[in-house]
PDB file of N, CA and C in Angstrom:
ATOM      1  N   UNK A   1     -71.181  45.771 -22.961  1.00  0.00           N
ATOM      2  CA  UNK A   1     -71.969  44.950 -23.852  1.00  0.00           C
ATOM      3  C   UNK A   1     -72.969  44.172 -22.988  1.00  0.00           C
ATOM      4  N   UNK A   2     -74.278  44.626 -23.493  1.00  0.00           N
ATOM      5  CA  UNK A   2     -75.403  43.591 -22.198  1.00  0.00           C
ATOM      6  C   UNK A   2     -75.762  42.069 -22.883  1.00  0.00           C
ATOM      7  N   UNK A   3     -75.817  42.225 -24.204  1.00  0.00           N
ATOM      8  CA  UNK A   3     -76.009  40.835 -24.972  1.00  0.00           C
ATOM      9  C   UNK A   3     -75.396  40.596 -26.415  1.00  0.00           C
ATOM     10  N   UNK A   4     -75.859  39.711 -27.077  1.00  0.00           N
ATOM     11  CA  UNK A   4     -75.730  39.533 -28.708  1.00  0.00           C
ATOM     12  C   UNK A   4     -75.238  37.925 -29.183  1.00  0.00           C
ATOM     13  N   UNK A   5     -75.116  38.140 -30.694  1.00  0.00           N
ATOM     14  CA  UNK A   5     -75.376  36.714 -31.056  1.00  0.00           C
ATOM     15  C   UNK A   5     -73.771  36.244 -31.166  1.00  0.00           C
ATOM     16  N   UNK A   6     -73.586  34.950 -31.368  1.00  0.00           N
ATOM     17  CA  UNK A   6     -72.501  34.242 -31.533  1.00  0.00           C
ATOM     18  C   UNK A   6     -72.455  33.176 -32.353  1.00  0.00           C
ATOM     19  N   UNK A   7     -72.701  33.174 -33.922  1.00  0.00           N
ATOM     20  CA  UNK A   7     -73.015  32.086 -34.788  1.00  0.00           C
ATOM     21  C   UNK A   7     -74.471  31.581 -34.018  1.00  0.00           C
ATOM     22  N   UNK A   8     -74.932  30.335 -33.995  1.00  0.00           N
ATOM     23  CA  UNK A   8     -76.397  30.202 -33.850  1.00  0.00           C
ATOM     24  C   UNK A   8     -76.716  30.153 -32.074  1.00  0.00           C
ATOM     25  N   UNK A   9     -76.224  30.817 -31.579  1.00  0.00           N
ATOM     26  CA  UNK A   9     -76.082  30.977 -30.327  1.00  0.00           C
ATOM     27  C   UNK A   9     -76.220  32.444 -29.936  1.00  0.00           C
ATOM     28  N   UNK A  10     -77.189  32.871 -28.645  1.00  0.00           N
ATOM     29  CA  UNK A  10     -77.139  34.292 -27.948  1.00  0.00           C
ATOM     30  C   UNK A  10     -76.762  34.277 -26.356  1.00  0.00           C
ATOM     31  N   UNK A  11     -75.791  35.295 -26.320  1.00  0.00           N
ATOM     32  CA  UNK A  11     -75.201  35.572 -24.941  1.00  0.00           C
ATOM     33  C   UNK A  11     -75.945  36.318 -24.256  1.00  0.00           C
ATOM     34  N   UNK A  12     -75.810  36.815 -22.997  1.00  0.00           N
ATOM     35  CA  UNK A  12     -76.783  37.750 -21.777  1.00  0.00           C
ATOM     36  C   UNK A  12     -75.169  37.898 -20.578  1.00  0.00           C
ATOM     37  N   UNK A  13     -75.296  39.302 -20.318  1.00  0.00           N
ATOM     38  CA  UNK A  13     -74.149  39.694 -19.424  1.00  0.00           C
ATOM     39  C   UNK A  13     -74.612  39.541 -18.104  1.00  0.00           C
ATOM     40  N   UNK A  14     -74.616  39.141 -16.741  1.00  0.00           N
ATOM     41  CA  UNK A  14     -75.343  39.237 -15.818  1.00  0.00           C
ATOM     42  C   UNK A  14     -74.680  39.285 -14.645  1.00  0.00           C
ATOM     43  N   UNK A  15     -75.243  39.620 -13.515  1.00  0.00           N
ATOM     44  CA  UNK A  15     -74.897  39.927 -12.092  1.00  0.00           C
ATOM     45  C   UNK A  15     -74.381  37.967 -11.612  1.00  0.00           C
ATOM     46  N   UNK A  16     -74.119  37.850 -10.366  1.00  0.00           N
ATOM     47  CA  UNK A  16     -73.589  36.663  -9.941  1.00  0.00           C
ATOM     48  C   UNK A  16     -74.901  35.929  -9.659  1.00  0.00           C
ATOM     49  N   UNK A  17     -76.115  36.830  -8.901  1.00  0.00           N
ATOM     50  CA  UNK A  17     -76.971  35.918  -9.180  1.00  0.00           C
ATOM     51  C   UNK A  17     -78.032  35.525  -9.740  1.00  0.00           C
ATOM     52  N   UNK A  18     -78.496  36.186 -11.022  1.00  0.00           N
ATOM     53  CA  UNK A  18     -79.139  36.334 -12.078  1.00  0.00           C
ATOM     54  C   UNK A  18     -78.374  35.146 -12.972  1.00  0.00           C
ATOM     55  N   UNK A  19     -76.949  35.007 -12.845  1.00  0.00           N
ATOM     56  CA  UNK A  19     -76.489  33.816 -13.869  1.00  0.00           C
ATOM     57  C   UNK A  19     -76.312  32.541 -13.151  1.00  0.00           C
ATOM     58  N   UNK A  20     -76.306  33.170 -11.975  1.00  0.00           N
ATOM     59  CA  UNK A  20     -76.426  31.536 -11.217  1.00  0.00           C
ATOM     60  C   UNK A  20     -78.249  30.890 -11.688  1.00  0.00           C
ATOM     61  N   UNK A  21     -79.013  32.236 -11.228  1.00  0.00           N
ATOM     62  CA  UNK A  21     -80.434  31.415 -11.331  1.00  0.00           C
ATOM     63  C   UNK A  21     -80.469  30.784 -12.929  1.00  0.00           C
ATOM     64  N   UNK A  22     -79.898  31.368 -14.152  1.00  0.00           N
ATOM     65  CA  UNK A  22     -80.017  31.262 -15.436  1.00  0.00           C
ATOM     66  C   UNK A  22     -79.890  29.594 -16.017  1.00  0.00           C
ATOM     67  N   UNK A  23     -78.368  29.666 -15.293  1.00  0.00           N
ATOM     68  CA  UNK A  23     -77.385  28.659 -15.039  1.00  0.00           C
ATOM     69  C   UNK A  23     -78.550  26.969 -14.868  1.00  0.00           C
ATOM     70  N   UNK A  24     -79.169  27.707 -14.277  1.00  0.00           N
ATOM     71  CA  UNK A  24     -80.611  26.353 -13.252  1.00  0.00           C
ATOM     72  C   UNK A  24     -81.272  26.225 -14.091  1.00  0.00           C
ATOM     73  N   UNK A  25     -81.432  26.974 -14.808  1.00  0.00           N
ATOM     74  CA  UNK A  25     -82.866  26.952 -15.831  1.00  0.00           C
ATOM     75  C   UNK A  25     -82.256  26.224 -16.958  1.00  0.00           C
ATOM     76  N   UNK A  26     -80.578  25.996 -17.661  1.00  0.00           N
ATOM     77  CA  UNK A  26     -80.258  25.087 -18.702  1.00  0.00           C
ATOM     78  C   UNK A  26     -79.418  25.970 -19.189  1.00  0.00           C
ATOM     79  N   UNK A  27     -79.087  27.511 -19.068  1.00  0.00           N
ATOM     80  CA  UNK A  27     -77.946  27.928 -19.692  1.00  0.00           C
ATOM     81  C   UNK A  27     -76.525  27.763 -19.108  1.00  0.00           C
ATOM     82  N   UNK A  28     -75.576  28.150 -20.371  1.00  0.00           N
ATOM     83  CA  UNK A  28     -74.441  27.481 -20.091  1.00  0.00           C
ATOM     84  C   UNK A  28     -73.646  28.751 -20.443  1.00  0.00           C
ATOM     85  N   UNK A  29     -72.308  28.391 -19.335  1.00  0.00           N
ATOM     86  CA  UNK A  29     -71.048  29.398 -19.551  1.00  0.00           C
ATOM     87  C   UNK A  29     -71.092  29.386 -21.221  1.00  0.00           C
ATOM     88  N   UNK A  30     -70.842  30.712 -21.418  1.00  0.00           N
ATOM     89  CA  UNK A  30     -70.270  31.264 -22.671  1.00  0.00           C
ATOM     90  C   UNK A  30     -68.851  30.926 -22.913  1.00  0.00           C
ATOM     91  N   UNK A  31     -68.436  30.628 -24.186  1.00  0.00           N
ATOM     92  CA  UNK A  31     -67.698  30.286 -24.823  1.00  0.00           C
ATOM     93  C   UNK A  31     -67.333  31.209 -26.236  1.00  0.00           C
ATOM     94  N   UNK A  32     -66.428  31.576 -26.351  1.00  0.00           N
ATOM     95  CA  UNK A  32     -65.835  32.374 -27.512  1.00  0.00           C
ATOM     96  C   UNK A  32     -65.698  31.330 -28.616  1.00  0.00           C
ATOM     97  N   UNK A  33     -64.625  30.119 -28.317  1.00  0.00           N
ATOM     98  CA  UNK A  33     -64.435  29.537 -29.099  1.00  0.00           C
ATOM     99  C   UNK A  33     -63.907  27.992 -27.647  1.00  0.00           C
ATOM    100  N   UNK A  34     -63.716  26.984 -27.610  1.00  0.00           N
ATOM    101  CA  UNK A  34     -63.781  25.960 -26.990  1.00  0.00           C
ATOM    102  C   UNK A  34     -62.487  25.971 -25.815  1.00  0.00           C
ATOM    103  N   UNK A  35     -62.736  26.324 -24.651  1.00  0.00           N
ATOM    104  CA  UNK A  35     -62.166  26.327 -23.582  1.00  0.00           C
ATOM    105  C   UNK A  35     -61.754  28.342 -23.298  1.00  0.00           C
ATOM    106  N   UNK A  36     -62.587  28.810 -23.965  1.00  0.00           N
ATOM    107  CA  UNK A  36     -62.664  30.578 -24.082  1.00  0.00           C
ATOM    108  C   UNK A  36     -63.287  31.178 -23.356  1.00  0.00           C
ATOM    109  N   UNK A  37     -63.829  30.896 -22.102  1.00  0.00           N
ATOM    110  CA  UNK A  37     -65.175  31.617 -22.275  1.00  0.00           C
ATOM    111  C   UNK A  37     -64.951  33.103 -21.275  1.00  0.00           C
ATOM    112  N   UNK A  38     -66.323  33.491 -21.053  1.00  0.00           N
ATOM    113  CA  UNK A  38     -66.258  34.993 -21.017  1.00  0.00           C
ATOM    114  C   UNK A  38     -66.661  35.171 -19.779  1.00  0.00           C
ATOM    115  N   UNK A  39     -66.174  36.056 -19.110  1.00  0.00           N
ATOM    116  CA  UNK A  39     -66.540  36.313 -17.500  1.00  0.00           C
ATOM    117  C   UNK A  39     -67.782  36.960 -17.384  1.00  0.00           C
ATOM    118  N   UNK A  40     -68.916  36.806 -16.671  1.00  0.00           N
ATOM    119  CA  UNK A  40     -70.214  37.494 -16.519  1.00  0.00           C
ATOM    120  C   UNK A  40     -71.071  37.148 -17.762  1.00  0.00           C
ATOM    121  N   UNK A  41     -70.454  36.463 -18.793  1.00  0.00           N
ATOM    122  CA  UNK A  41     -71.670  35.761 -19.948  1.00  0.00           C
ATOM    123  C   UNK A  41     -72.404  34.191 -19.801  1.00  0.00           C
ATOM    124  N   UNK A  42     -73.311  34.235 -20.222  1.00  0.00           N
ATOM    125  CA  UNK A  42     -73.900  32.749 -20.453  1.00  0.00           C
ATOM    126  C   UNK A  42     -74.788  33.028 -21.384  1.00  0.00           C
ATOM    127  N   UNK A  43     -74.673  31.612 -21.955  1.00  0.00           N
ATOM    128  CA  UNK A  43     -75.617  31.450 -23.429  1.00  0.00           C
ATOM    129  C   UNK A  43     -76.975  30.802 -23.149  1.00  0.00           C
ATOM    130  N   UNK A  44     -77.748  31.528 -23.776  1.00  0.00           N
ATOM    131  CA  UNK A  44     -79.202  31.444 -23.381  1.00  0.00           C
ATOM    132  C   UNK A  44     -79.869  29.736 -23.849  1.00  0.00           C
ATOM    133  N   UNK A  45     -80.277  29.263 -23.283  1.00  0.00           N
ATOM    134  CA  UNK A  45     -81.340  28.077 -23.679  1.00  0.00           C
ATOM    135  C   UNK A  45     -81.851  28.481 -24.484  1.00  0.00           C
ATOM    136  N   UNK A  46     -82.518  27.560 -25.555  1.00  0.00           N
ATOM    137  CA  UNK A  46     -83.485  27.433 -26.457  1.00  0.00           C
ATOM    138  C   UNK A  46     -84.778  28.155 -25.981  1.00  0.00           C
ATOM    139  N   UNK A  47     -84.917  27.570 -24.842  1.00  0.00           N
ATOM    140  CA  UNK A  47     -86.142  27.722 -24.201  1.00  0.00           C
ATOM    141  C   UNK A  47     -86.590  28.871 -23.902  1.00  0.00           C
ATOM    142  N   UNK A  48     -85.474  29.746 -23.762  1.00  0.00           N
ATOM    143  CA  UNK A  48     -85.616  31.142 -23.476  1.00  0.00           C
ATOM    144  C   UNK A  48     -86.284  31.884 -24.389  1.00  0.00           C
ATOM    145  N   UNK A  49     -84.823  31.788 -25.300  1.00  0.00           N
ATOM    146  CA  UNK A  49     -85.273  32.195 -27.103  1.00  0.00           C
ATOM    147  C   UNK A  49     -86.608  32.344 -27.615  1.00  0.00           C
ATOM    148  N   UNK A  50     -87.466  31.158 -27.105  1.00  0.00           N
ATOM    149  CA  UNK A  50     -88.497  30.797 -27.800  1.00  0.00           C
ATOM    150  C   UNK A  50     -90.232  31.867 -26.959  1.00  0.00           C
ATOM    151  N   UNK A  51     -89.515  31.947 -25.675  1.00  0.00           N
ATOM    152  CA  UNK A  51     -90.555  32.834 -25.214  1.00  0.00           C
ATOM    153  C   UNK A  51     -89.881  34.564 -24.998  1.00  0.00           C
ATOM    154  N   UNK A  52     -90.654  35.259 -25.697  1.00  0.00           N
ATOM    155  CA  UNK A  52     -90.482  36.234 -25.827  1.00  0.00           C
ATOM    156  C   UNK A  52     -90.417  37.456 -24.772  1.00  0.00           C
ATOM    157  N   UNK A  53     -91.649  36.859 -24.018  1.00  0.00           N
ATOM    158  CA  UNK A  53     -91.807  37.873 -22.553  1.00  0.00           C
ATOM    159  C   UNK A  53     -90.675  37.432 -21.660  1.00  0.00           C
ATOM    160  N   UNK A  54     -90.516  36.140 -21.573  1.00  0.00           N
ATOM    161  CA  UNK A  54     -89.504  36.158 -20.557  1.00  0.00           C
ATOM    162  C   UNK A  54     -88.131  36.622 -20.908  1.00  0.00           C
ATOM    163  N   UNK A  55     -87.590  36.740 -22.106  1.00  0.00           N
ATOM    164  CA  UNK A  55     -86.419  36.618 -22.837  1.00  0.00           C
ATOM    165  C   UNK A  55     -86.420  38.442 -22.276  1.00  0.00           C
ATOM    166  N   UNK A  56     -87.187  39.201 -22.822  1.00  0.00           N
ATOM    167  CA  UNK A  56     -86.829  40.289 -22.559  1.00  0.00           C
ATOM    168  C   UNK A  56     -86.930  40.817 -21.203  1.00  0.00           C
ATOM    169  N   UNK A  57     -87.297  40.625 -20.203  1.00  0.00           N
ATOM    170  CA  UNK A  57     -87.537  40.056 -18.811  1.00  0.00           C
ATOM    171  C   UNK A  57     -85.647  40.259 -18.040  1.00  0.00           C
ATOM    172  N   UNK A  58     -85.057  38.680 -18.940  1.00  0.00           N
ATOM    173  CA  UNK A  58     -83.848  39.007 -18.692  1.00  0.00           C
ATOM    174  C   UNK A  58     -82.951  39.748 -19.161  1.00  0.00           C
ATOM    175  N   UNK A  59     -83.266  40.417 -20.518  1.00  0.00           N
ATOM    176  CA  UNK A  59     -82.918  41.470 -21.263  1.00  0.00           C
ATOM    177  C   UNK A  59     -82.764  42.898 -20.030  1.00  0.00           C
ATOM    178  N   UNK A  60     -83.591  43.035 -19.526  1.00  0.00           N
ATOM    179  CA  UNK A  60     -83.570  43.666 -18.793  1.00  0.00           C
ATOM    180  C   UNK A  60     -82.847  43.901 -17.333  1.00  0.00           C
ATOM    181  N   UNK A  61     -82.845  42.586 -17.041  1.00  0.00           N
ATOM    182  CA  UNK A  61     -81.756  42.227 -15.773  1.00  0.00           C
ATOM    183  C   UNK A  61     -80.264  42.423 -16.061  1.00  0.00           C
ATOM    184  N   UNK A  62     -79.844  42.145 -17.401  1.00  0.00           N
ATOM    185  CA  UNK A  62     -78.903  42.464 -18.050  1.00  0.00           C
ATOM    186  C   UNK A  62     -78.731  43.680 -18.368  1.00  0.00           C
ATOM    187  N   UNK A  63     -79.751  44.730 -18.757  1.00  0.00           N
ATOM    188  CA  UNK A  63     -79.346  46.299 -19.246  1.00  0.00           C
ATOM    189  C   UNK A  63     -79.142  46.820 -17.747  1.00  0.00           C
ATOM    190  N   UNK A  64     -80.163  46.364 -16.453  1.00  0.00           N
ATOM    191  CA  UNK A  64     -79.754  46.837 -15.402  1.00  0.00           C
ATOM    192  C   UNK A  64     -78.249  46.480 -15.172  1.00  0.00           C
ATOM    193  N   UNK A  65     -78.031  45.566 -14.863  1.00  0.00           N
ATOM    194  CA  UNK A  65     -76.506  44.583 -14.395  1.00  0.00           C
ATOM    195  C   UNK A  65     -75.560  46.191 -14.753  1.00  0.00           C
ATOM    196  N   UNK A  66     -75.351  45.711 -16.450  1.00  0.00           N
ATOM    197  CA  UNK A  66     -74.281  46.533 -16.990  1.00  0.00           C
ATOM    198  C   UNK A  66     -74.487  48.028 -16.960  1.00  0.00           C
ATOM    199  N   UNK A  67     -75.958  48.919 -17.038  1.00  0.00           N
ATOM    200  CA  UNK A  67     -76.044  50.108 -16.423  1.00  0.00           C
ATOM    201  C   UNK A  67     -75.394  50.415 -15.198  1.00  0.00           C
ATOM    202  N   UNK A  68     -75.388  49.808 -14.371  1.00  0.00           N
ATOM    203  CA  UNK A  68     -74.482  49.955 -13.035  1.00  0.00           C
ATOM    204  C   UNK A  68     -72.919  49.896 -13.063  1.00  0.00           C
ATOM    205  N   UNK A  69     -72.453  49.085 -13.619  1.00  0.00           N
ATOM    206  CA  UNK A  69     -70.978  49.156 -13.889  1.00  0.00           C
ATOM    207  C   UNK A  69     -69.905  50.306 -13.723  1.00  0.00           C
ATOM    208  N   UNK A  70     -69.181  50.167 -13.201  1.00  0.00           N
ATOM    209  CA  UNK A  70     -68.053  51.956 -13.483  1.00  0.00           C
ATOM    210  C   UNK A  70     -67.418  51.494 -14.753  1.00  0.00           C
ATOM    211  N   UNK A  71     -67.772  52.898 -15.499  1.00  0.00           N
ATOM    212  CA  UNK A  71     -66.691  53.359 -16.631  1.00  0.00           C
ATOM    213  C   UNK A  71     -65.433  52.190 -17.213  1.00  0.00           C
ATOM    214  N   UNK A  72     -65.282  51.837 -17.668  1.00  0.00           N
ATOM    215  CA  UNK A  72     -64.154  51.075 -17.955  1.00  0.00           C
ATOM    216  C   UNK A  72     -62.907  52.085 -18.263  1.00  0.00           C
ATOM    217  N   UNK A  73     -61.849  52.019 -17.425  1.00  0.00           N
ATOM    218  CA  UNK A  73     -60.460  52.968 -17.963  1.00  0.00           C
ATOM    219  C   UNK A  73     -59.997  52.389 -18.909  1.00  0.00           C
ATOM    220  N   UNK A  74     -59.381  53.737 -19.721  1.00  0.00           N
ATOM    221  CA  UNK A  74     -58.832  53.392 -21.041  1.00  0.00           C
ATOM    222  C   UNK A  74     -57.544  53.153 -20.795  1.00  0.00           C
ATOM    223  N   UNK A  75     -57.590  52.249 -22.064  1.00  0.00           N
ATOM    224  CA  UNK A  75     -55.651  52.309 -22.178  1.00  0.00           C
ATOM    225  C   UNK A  75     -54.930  53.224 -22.084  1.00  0.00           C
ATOM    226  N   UNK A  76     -53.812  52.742 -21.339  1.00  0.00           N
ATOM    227  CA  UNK A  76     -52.655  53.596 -21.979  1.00  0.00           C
ATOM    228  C   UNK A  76     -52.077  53.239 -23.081  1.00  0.00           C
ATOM    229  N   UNK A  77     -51.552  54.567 -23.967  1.00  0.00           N
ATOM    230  CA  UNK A  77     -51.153  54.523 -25.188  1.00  0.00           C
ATOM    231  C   UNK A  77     -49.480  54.294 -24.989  1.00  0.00           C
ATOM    232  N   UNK A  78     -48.691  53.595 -25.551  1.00  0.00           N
ATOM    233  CA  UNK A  78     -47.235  53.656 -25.961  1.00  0.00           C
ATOM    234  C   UNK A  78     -47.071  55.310 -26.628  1.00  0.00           C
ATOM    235  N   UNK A  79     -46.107  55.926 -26.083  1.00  0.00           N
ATOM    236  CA  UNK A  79     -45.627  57.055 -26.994  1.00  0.00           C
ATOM    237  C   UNK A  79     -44.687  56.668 -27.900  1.00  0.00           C
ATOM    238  N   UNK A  80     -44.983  56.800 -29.171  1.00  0.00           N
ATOM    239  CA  UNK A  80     -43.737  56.167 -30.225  1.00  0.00           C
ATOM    240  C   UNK A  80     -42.411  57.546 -30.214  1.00  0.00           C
ATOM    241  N   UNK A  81     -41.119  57.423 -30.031  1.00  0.00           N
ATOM    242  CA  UNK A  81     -40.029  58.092 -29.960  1.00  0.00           C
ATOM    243  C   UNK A  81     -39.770  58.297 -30.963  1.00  0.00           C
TER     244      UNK A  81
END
Protein backbone atom coordinates (compact mmCIF):
# COMPACT_ATOMS: atom_id res chain seq x y z
CA UNK A 1 0.00 0.00 0.00
CA UNK A 2 1.88 3.41 -1.10
CA UNK A 3 -0.96 5.79 0.27
CA UNK A 4 -4.77 6.57 1.06
CA UNK A 5 -7.28 8.27 3.15
CA UNK A 6 -8.14 7.80 6.85
CA UNK A 7 -11.44 9.73 7.79
CA UNK A 8 -10.30 13.47 7.04
CA UNK A 9 -6.79 12.60 7.02
CA UNK A 10 -4.16 11.10 4.09
CA UNK A 11 -1.27 8.70 4.72
CA UNK A 12 2.13 8.32 2.36
CA UNK A 13 4.33 4.99 2.89
CA UNK A 14 8.00 6.06 2.80
CA UNK A 15 11.70 5.15 2.94
CA UNK A 16 13.56 6.28 6.44
CA UNK A 17 14.58 9.27 4.83
CA UNK A 18 11.91 10.70 2.80
CA UNK A 19 9.77 10.47 6.25
CA UNK A 20 12.28 11.86 8.25
CA UNK A 21 12.52 14.92 5.67
CA UNK A 22 8.39 14.85 5.66
CA UNK A 23 8.42 14.62 9.38
CA UNK A 24 10.37 18.50 9.13
CA UNK A 25 8.04 19.86 6.93
CA UNK A 26 4.85 19.26 9.77
CA UNK A 27 3.80 15.67 9.09
CA UNK A 28 3.07 13.38 11.70
CA UNK A 29 3.40 9.56 12.58
CA UNK A 30 0.32 7.84 11.41
CA UNK A 31 -2.10 6.65 13.62
CA UNK A 32 -4.83 3.95 13.05
CA UNK A 33 -6.68 4.86 15.92
CA UNK A 34 -4.83 6.69 19.22
CA UNK A 35 -1.56 5.13 20.35
CA UNK A 36 -1.80 2.68 16.81
CA UNK A 37 0.28 3.80 14.56
CA UNK A 38 1.80 2.31 11.46
CA UNK A 39 5.39 1.52 10.63
CA UNK A 40 6.75 3.43 7.42
CA UNK A 41 3.39 5.78 7.41
CA UNK A 42 2.93 9.47 8.12
CA UNK A 43 0.06 11.71 7.65
CA UNK A 44 0.43 14.38 5.29
CA UNK A 45 0.15 18.23 6.34
CA UNK A 46 -2.45 20.35 5.13
CA UNK A 47 0.04 22.05 3.37
CA UNK A 48 0.89 19.36 1.25
CA UNK A 49 -2.69 18.52 0.34
CA UNK A 50 -3.17 21.87 -0.82
CA UNK A 51 -0.31 21.96 -3.45
CA UNK A 52 -0.75 19.65 -5.98
CA UNK A 53 2.71 19.44 -7.76
CA UNK A 54 4.40 18.80 -4.76
CA UNK A 55 1.88 16.28 -3.28
CA UNK A 56 2.38 14.12 -6.25
CA UNK A 57 6.16 14.68 -6.18
CA UNK A 58 5.89 12.63 -2.95
CA UNK A 59 3.38 10.38 -4.41
CA UNK A 60 6.01 9.32 -6.24
CA UNK A 61 8.78 8.83 -3.67
CA UNK A 62 6.27 6.63 -2.18
CA UNK A 63 5.31 4.44 -5.44
CA UNK A 64 9.20 4.25 -5.73
CA UNK A 65 9.79 3.31 -1.81
CA UNK A 66 7.11 0.44 -2.04
CA UNK A 67 8.02 -0.66 -5.80
CA UNK A 68 11.24 -1.83 -4.32
CA UNK A 69 10.04 -3.87 -1.49
CA UNK A 70 10.32 -7.93 -1.59
CA UNK A 71 7.14 -9.78 -2.04
CA UNK A 72 5.48 -10.10 1.21
CA UNK A 73 5.23 -14.11 2.25
CA UNK A 74 2.05 -15.50 2.71
CA UNK A 75 0.58 -17.11 5.51
CA UNK A 76 0.57 -20.20 6.56
CA UNK A 77 -2.71 -21.83 6.55
CA UNK A 78 -3.87 -24.14 9.71
CA UNK A 79 -4.87 -27.57 8.15
CA UNK A 80 -8.30 -28.28 9.75
CA UNK A 81 -8.27 -32.33 10.80
Amino acid sequence: MISGPMEDRWFLRLGEEERAALLNMGAKPFQTSPGRFMREYVELPDSLLDSPRELSGWLLKSHTYVSGLPPKAPKRRLRKS
